[in-house]
PDB file of N, CA and C in Angstrom:
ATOM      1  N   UNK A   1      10.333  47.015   2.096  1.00  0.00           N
ATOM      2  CA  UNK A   1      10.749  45.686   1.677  1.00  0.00           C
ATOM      3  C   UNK A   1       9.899  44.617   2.356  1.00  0.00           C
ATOM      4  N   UNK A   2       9.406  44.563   3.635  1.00  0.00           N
ATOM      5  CA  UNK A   2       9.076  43.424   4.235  1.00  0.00           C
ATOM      6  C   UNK A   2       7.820  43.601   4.093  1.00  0.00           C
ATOM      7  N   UNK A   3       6.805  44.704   3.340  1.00  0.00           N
ATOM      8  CA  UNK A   3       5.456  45.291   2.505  1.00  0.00           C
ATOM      9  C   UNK A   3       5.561  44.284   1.750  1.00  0.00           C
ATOM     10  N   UNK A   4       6.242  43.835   0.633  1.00  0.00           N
ATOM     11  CA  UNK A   4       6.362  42.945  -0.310  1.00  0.00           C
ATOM     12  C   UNK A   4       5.976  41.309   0.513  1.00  0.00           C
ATOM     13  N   UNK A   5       6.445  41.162   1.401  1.00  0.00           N
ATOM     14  CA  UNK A   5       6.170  39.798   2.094  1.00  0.00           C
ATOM     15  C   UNK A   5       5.015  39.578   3.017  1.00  0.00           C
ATOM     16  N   UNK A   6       4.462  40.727   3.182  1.00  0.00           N
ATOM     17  CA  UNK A   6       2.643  40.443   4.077  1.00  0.00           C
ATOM     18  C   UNK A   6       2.004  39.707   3.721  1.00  0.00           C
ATOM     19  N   UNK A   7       1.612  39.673   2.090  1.00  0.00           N
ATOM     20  CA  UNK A   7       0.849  39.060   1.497  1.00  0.00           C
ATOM     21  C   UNK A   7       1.005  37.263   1.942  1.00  0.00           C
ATOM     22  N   UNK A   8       2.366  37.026   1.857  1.00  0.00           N
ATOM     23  CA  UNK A   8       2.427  35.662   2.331  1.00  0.00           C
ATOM     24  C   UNK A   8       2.569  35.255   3.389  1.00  0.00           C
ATOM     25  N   UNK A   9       3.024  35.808   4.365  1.00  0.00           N
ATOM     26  CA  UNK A   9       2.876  35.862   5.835  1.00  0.00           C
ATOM     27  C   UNK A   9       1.836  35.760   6.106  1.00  0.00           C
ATOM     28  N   UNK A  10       0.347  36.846   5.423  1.00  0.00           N
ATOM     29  CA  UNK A  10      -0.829  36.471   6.119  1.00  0.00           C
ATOM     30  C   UNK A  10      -1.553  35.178   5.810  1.00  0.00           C
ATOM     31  N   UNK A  11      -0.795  35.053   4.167  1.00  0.00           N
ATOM     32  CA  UNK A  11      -1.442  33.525   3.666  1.00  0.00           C
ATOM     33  C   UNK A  11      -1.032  31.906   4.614  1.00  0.00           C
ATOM     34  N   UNK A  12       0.448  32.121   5.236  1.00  0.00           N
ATOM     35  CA  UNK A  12       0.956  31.227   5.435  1.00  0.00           C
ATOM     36  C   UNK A  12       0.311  31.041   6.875  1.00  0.00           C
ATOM     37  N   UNK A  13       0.244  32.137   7.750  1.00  0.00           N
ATOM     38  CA  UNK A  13      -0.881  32.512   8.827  1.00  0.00           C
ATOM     39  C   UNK A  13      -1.842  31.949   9.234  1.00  0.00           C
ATOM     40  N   UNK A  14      -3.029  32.326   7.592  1.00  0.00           N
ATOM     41  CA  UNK A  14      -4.070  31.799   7.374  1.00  0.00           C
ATOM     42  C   UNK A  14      -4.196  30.133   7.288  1.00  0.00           C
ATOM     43  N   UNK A  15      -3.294  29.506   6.400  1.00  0.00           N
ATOM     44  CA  UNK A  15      -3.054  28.261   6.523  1.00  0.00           C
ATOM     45  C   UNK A  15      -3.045  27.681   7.531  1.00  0.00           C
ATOM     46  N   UNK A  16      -1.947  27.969   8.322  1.00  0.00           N
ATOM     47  CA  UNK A  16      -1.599  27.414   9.436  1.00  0.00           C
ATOM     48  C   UNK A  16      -2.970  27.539  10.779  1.00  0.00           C
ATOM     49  N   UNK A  17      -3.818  28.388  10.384  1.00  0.00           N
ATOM     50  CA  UNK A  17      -4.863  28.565  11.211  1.00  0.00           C
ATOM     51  C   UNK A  17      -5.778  27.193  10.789  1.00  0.00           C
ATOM     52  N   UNK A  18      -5.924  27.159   9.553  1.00  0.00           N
ATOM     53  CA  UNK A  18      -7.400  26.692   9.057  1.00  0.00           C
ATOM     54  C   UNK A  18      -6.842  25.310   9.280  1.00  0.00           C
ATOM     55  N   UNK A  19      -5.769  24.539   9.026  1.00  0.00           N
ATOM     56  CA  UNK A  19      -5.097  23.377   9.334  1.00  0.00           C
ATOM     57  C   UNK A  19      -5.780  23.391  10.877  1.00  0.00           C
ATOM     58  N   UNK A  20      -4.933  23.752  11.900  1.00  0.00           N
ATOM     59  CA  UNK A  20      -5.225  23.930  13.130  1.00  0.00           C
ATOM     60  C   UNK A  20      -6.506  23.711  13.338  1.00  0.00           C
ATOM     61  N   UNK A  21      -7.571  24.642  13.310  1.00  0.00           N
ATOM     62  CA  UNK A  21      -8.644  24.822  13.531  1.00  0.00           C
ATOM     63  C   UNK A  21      -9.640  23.724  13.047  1.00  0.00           C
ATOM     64  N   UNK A  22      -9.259  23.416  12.053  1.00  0.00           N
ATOM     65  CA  UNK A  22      -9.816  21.878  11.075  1.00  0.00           C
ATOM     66  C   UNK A  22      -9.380  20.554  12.234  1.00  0.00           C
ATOM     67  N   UNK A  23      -8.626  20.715  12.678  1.00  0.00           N
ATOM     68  CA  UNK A  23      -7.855  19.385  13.817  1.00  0.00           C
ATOM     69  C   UNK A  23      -8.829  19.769  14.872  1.00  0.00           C
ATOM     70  N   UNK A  24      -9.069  20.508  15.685  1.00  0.00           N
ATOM     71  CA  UNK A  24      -9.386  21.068  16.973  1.00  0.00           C
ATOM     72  C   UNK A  24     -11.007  20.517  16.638  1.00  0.00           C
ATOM     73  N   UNK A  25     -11.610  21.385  15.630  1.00  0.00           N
ATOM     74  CA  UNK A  25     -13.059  21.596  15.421  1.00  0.00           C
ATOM     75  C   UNK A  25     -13.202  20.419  15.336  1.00  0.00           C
ATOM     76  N   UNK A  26     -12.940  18.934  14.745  1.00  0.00           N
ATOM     77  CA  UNK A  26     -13.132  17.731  14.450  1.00  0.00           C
ATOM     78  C   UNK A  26     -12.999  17.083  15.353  1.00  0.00           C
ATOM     79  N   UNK A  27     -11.786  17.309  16.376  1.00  0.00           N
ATOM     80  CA  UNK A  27     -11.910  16.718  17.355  1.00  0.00           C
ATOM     81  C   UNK A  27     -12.983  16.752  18.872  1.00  0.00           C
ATOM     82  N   UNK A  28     -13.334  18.037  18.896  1.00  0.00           N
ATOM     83  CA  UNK A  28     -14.344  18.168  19.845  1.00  0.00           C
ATOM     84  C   UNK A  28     -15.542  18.101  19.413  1.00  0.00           C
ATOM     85  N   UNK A  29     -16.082  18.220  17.807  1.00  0.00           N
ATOM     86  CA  UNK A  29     -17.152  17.483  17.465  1.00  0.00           C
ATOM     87  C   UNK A  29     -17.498  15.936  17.064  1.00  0.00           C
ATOM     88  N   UNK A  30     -16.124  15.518  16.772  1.00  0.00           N
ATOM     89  CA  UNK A  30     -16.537  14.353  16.225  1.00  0.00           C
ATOM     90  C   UNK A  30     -17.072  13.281  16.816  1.00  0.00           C
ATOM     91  N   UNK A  31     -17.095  12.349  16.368  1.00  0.00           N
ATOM     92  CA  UNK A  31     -17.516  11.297  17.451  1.00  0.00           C
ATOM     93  C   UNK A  31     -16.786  10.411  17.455  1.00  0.00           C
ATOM     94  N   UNK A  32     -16.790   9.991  18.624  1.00  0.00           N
ATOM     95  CA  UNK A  32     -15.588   8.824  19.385  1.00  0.00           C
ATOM     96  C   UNK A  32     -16.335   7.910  19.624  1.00  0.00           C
ATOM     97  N   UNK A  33     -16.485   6.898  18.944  1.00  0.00           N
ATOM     98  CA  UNK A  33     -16.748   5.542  19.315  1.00  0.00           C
ATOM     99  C   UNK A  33     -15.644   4.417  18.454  1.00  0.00           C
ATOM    100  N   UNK A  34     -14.554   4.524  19.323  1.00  0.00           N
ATOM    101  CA  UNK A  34     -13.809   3.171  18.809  1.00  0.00           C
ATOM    102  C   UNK A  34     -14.097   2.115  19.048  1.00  0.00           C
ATOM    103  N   UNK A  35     -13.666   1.158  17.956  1.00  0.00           N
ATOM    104  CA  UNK A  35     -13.971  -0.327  18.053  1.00  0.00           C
ATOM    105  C   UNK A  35     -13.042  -1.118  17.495  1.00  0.00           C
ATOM    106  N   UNK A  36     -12.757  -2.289  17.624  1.00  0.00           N
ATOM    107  CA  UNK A  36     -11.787  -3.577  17.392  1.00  0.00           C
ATOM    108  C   UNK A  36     -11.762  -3.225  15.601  1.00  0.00           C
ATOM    109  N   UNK A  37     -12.601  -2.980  14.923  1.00  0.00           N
ATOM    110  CA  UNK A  37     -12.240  -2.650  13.367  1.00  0.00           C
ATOM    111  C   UNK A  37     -12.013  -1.447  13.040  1.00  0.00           C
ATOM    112  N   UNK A  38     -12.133  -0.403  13.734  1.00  0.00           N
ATOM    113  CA  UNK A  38     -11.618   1.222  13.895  1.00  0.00           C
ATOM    114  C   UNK A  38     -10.415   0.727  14.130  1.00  0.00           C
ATOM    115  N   UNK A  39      -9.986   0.435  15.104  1.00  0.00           N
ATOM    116  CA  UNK A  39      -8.492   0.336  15.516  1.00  0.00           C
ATOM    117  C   UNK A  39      -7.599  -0.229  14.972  1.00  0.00           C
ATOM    118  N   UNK A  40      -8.066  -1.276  14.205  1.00  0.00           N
ATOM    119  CA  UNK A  40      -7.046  -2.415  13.135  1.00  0.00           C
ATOM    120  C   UNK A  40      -6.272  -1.224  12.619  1.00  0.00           C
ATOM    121  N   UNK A  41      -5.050  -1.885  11.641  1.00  0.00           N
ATOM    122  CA  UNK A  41      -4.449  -1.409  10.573  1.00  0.00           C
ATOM    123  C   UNK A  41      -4.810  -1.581   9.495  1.00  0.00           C
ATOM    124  N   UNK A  42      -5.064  -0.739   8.572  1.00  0.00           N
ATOM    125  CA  UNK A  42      -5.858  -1.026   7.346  1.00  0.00           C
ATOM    126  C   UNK A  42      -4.975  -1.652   6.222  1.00  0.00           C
ATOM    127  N   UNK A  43      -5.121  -2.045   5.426  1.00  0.00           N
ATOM    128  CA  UNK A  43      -4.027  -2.507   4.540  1.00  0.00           C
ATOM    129  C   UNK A  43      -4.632  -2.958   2.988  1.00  0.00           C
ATOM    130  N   UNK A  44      -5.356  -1.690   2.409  1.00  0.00           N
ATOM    131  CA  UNK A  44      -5.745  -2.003   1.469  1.00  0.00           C
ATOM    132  C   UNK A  44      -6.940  -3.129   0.710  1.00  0.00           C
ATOM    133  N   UNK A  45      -7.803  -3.457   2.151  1.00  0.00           N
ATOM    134  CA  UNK A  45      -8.829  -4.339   2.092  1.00  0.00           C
ATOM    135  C   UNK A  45      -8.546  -5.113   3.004  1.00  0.00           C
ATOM    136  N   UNK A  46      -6.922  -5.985   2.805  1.00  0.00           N
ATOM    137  CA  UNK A  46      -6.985  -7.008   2.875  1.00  0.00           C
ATOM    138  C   UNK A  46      -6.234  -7.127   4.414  1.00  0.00           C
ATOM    139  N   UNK A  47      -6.458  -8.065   4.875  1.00  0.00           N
ATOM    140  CA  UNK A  47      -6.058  -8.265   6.983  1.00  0.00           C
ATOM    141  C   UNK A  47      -4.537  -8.420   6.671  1.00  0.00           C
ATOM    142  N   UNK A  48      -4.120  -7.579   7.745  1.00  0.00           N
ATOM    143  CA  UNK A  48      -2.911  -7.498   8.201  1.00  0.00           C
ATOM    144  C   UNK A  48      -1.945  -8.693   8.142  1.00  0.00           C
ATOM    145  N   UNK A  49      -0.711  -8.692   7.480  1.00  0.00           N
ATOM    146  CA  UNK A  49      -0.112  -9.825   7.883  1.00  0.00           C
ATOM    147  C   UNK A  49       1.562  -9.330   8.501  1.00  0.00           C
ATOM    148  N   UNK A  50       1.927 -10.105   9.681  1.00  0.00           N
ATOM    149  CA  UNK A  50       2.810  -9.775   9.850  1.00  0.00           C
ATOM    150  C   UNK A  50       2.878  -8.744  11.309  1.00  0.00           C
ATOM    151  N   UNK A  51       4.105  -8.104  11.421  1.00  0.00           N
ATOM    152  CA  UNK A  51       4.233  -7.313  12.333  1.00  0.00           C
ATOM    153  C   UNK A  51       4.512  -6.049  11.836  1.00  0.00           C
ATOM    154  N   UNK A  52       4.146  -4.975  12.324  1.00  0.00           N
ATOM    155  CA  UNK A  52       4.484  -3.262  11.986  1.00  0.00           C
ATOM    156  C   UNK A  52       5.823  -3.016  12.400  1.00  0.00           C
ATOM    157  N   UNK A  53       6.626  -4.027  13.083  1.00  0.00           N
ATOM    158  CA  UNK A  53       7.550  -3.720  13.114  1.00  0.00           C
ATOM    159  C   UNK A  53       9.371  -4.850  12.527  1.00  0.00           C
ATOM    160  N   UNK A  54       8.581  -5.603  11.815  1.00  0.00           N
ATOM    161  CA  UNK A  54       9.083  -5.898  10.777  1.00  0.00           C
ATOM    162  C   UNK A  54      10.320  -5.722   9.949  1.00  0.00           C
ATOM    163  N   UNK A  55      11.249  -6.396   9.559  1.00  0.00           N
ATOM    164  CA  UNK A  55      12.784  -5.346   9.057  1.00  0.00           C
ATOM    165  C   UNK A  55      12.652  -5.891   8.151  1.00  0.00           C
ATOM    166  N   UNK A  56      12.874  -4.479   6.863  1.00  0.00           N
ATOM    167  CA  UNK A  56      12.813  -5.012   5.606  1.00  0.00           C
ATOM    168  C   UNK A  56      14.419  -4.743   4.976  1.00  0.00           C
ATOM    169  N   UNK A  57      14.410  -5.674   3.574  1.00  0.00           N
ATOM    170  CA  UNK A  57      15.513  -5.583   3.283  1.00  0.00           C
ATOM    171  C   UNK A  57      16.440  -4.580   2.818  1.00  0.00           C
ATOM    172  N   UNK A  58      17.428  -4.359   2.684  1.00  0.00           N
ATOM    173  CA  UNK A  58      18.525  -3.247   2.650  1.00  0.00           C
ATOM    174  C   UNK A  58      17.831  -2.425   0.586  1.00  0.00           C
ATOM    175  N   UNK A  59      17.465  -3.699  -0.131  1.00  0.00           N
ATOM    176  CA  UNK A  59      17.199  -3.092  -1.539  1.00  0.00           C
ATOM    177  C   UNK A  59      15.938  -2.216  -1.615  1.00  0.00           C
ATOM    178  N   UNK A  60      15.764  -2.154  -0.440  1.00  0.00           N
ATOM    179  CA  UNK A  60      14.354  -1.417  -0.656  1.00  0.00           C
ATOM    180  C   UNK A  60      14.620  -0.170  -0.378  1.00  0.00           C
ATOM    181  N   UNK A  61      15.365   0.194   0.375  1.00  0.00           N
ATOM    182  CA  UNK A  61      16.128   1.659   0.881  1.00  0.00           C
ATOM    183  C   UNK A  61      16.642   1.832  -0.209  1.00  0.00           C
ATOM    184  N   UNK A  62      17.818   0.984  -0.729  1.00  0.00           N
ATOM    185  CA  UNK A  62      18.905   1.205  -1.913  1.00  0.00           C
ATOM    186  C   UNK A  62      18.121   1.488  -3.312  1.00  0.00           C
ATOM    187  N   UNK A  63      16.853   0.697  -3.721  1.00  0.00           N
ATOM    188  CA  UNK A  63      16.359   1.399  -4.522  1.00  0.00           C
ATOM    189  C   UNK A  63      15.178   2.516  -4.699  1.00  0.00           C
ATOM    190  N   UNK A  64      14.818   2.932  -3.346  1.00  0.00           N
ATOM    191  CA  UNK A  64      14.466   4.074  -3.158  1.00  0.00           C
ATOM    192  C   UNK A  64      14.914   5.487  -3.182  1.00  0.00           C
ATOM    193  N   UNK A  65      16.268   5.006  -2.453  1.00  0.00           N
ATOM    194  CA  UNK A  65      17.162   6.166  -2.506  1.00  0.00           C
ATOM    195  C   UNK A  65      17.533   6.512  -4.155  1.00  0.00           C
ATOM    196  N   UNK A  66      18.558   5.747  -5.116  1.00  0.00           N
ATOM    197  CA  UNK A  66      18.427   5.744  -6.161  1.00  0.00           C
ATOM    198  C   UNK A  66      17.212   6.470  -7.072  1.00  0.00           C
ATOM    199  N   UNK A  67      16.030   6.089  -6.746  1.00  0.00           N
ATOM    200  CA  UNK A  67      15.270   6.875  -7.307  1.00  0.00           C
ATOM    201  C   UNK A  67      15.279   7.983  -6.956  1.00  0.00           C
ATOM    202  N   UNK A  68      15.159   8.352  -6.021  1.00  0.00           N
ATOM    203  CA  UNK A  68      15.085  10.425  -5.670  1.00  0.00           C
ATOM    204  C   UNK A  68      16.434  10.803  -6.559  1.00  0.00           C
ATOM    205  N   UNK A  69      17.473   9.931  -6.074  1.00  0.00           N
ATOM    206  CA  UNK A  69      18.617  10.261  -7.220  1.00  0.00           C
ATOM    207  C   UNK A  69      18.512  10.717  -8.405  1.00  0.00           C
ATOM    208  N   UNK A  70      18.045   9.872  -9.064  1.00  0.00           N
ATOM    209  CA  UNK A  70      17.764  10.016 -10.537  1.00  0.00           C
ATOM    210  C   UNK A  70      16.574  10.709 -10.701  1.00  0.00           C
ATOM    211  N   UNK A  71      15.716  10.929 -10.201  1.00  0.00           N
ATOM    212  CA  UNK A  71      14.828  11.508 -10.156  1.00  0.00           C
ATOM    213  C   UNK A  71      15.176  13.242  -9.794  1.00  0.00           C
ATOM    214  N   UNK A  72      15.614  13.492  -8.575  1.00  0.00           N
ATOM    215  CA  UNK A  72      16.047  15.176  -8.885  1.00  0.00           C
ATOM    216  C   UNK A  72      17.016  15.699  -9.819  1.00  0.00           C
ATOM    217  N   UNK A  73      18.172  14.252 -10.502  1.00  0.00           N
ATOM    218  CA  UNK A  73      19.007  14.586 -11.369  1.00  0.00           C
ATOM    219  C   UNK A  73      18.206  15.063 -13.009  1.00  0.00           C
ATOM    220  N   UNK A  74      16.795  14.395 -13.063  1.00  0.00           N
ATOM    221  CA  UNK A  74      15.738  14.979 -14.325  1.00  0.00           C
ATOM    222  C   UNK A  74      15.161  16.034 -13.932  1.00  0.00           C
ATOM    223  N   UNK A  75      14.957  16.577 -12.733  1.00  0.00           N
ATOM    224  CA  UNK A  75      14.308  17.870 -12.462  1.00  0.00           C
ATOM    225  C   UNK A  75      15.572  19.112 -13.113  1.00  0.00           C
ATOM    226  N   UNK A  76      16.530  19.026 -13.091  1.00  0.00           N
ATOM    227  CA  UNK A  76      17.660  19.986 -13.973  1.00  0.00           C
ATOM    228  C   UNK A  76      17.468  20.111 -15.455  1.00  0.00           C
ATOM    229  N   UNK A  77      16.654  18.896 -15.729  1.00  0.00           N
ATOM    230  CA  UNK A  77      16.360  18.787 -17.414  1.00  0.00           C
ATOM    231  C   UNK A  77      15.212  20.117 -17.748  1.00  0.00           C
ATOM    232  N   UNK A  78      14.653  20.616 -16.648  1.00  0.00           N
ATOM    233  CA  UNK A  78      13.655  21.586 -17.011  1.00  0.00           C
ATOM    234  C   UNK A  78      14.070  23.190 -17.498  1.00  0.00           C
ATOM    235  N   UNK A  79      14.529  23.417 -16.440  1.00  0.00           N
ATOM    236  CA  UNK A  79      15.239  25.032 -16.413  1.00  0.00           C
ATOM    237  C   UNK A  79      15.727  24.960 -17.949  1.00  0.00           C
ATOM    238  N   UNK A  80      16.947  23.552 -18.046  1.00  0.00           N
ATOM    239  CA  UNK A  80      17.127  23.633 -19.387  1.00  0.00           C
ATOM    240  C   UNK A  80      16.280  23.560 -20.742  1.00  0.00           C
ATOM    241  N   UNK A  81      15.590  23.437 -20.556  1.00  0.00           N
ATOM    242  CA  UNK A  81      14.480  22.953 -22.006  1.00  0.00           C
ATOM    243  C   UNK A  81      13.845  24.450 -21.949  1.00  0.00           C
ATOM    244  N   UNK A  82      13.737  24.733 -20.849  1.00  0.00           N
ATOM    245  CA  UNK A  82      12.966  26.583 -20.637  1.00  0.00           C
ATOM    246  C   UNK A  82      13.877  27.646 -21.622  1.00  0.00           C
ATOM    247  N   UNK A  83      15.342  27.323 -21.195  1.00  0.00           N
ATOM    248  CA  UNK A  83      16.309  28.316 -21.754  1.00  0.00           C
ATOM    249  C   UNK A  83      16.749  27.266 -23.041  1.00  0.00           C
ATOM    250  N   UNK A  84      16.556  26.918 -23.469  1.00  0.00           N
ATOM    251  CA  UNK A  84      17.423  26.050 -24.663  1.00  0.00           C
ATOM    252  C   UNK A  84      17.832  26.847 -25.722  1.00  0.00           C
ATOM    253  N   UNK A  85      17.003  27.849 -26.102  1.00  0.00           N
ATOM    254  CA  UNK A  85      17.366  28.560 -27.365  1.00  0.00           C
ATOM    255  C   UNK A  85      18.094  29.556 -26.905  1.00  0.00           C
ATOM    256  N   UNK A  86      18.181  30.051 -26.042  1.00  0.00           N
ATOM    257  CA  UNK A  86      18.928  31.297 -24.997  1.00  0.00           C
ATOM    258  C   UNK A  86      20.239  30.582 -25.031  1.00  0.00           C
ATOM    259  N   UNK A  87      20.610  28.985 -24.735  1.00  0.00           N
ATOM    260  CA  UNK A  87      21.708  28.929 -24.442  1.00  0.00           C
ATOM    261  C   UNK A  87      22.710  28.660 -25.371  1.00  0.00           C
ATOM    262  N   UNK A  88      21.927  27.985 -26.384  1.00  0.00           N
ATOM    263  CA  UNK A  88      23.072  28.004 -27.979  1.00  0.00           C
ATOM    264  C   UNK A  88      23.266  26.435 -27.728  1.00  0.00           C
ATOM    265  N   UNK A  89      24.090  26.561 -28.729  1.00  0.00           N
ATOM    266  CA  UNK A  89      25.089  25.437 -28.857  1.00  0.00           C
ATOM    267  C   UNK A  89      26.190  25.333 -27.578  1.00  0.00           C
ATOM    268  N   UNK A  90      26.466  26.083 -26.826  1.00  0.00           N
ATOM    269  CA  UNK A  90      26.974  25.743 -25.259  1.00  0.00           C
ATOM    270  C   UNK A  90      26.026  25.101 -24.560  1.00  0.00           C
ATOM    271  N   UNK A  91      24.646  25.351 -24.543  1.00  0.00           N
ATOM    272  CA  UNK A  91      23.815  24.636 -23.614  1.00  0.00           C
ATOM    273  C   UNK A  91      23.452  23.226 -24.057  1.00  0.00           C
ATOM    274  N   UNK A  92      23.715  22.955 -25.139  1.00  0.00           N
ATOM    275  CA  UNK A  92      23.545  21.700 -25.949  1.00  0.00           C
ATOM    276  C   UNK A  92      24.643  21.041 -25.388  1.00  0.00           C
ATOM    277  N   UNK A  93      25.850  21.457 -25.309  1.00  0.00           N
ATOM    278  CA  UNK A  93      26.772  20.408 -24.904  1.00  0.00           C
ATOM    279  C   UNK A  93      26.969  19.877 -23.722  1.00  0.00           C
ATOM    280  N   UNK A  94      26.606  21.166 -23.159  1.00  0.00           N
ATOM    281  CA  UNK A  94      26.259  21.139 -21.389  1.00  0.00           C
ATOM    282  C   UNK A  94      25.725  19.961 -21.082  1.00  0.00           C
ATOM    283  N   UNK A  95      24.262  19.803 -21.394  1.00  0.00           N
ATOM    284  CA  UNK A  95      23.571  19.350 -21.217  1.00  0.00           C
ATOM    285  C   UNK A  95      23.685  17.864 -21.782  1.00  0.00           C
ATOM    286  N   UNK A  96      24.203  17.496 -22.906  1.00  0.00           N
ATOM    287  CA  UNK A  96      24.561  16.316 -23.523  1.00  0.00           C
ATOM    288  C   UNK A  96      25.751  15.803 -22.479  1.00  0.00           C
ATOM    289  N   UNK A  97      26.528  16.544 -22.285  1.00  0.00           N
ATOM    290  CA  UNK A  97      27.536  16.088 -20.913  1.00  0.00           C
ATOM    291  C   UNK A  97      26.834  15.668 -19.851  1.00  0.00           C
ATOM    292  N   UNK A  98      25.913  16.408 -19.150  1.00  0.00           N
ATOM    293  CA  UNK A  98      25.241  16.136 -17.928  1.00  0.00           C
ATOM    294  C   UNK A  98      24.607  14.599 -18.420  1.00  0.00           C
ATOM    295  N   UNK A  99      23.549  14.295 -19.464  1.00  0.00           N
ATOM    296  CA  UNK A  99      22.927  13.232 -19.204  1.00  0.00           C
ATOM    297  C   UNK A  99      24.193  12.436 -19.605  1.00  0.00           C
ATOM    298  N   UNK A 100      24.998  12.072 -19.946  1.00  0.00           N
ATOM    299  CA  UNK A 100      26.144  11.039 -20.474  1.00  0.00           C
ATOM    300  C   UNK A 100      26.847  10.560 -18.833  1.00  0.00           C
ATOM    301  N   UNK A 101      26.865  11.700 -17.868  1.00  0.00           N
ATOM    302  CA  UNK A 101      27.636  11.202 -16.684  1.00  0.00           C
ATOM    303  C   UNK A 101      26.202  10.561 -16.045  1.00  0.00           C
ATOM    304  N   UNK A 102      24.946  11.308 -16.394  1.00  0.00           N
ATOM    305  CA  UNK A 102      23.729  10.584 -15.304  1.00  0.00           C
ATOM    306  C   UNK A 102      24.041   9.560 -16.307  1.00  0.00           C
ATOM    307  N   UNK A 103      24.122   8.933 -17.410  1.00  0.00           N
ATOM    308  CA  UNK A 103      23.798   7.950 -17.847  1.00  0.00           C
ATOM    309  C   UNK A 103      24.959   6.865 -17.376  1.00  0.00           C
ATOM    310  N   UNK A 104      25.973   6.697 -16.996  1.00  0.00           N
ATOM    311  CA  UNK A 104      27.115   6.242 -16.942  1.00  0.00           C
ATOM    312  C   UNK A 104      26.732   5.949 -15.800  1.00  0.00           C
ATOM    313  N   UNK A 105      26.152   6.791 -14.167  1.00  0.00           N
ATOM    314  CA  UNK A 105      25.689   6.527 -12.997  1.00  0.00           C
ATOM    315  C   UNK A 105      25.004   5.372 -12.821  1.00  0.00           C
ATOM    316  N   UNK A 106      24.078   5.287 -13.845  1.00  0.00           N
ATOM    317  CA  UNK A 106      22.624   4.479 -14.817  1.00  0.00           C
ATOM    318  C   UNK A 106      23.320   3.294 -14.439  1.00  0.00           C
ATOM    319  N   UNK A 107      24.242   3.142 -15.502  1.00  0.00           N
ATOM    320  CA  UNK A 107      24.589   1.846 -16.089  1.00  0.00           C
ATOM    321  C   UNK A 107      25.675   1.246 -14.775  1.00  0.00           C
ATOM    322  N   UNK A 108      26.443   2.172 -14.561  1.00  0.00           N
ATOM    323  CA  UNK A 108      27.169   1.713 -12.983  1.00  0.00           C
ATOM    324  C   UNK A 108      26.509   0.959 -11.578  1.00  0.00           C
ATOM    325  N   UNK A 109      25.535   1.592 -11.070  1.00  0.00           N
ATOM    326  CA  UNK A 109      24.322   0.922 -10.443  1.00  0.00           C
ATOM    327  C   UNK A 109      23.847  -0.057 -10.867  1.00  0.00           C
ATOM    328  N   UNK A 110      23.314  -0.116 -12.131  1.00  0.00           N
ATOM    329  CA  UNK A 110      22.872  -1.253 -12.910  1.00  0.00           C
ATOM    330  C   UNK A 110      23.797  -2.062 -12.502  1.00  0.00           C
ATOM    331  N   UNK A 111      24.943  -2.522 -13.194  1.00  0.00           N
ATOM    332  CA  UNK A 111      26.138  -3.534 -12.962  1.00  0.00           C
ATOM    333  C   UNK A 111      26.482  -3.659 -11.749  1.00  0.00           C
ATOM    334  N   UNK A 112      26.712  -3.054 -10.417  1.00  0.00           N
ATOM    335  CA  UNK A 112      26.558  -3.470  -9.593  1.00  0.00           C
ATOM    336  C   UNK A 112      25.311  -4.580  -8.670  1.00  0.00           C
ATOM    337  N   UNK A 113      24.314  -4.348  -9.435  1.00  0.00           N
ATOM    338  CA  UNK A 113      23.329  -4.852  -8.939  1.00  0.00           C
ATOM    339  C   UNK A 113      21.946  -4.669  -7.701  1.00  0.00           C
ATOM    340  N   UNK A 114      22.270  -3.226  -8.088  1.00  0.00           N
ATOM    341  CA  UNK A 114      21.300  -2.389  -6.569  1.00  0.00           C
ATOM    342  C   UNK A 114      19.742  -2.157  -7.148  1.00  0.00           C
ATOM    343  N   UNK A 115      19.966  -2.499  -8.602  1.00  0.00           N
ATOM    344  CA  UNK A 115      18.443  -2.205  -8.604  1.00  0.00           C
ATOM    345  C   UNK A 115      17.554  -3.701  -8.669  1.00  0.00           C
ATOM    346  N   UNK A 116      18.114  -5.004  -8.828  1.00  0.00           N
ATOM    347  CA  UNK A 116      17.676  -6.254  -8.359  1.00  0.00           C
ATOM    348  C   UNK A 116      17.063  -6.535  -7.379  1.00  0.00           C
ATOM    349  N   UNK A 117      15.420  -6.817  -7.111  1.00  0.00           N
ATOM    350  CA  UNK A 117      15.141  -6.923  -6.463  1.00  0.00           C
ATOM    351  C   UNK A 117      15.490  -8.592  -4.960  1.00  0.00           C
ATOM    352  N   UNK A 118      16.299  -9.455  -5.706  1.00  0.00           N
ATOM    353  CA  UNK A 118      16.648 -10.682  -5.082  1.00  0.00           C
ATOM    354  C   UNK A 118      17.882 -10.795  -4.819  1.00  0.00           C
TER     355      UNK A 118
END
């Protein structure tokens, strides 16, 4: 039984080596010359504004979170579309149930007002 799992053990192994070894090797070859524009924070071209430590507002969590929400609640839409003809007319309803309560979630959030950015 644990014959069956070498193969990935040595892969995961291997990974974990070449990661490693990629950090190490770069670091004792590379070259170190920092400077005042090495060290900045980069920000997409444009100069930093502000502080890194900064508190942002509560909707930015709230509609982040929300998204993974709804977002792993469509990853269930797959398995189903795989089996659809396997499941009949039970998996049709199933599934018409499932998006009707995600959709109801939808519209609940909505009306509360969590996905507003102001």
């Amino acid at each position: 039984m644990l014959g069956a799992y070498l193969p990935i053990l040595v892969l995961v192994v291997i990974a974990c080596l070449f990661g490693l070894g990629s950090v190490v090797f770069s670091s004792l070859i590379g070259q170190k010359k920092p400077s005042q524009v090495k060290l900045a924070p980069y920000e997409c071209g444009c100069e930093p504004v502000g502080s890194a430590r900064e508190r942002f507002s509560i909707k930015f969590y709230m509609v982040a979170m929300l998204f993974i929400l709804f977002d792993i609640e469509a990853v269930f839409l797959y398995p189903w579309a795989v089996l659809f003809k396997r499941l009949g007319m039970f998996g049709l309803v199933e599934m018409g149930l499932f998006i009707v309560i995600l959709f109801v979630g939808y519209i609940y959030v909505w009306k509360k007002g969590a996905l507003e950015w102001e």
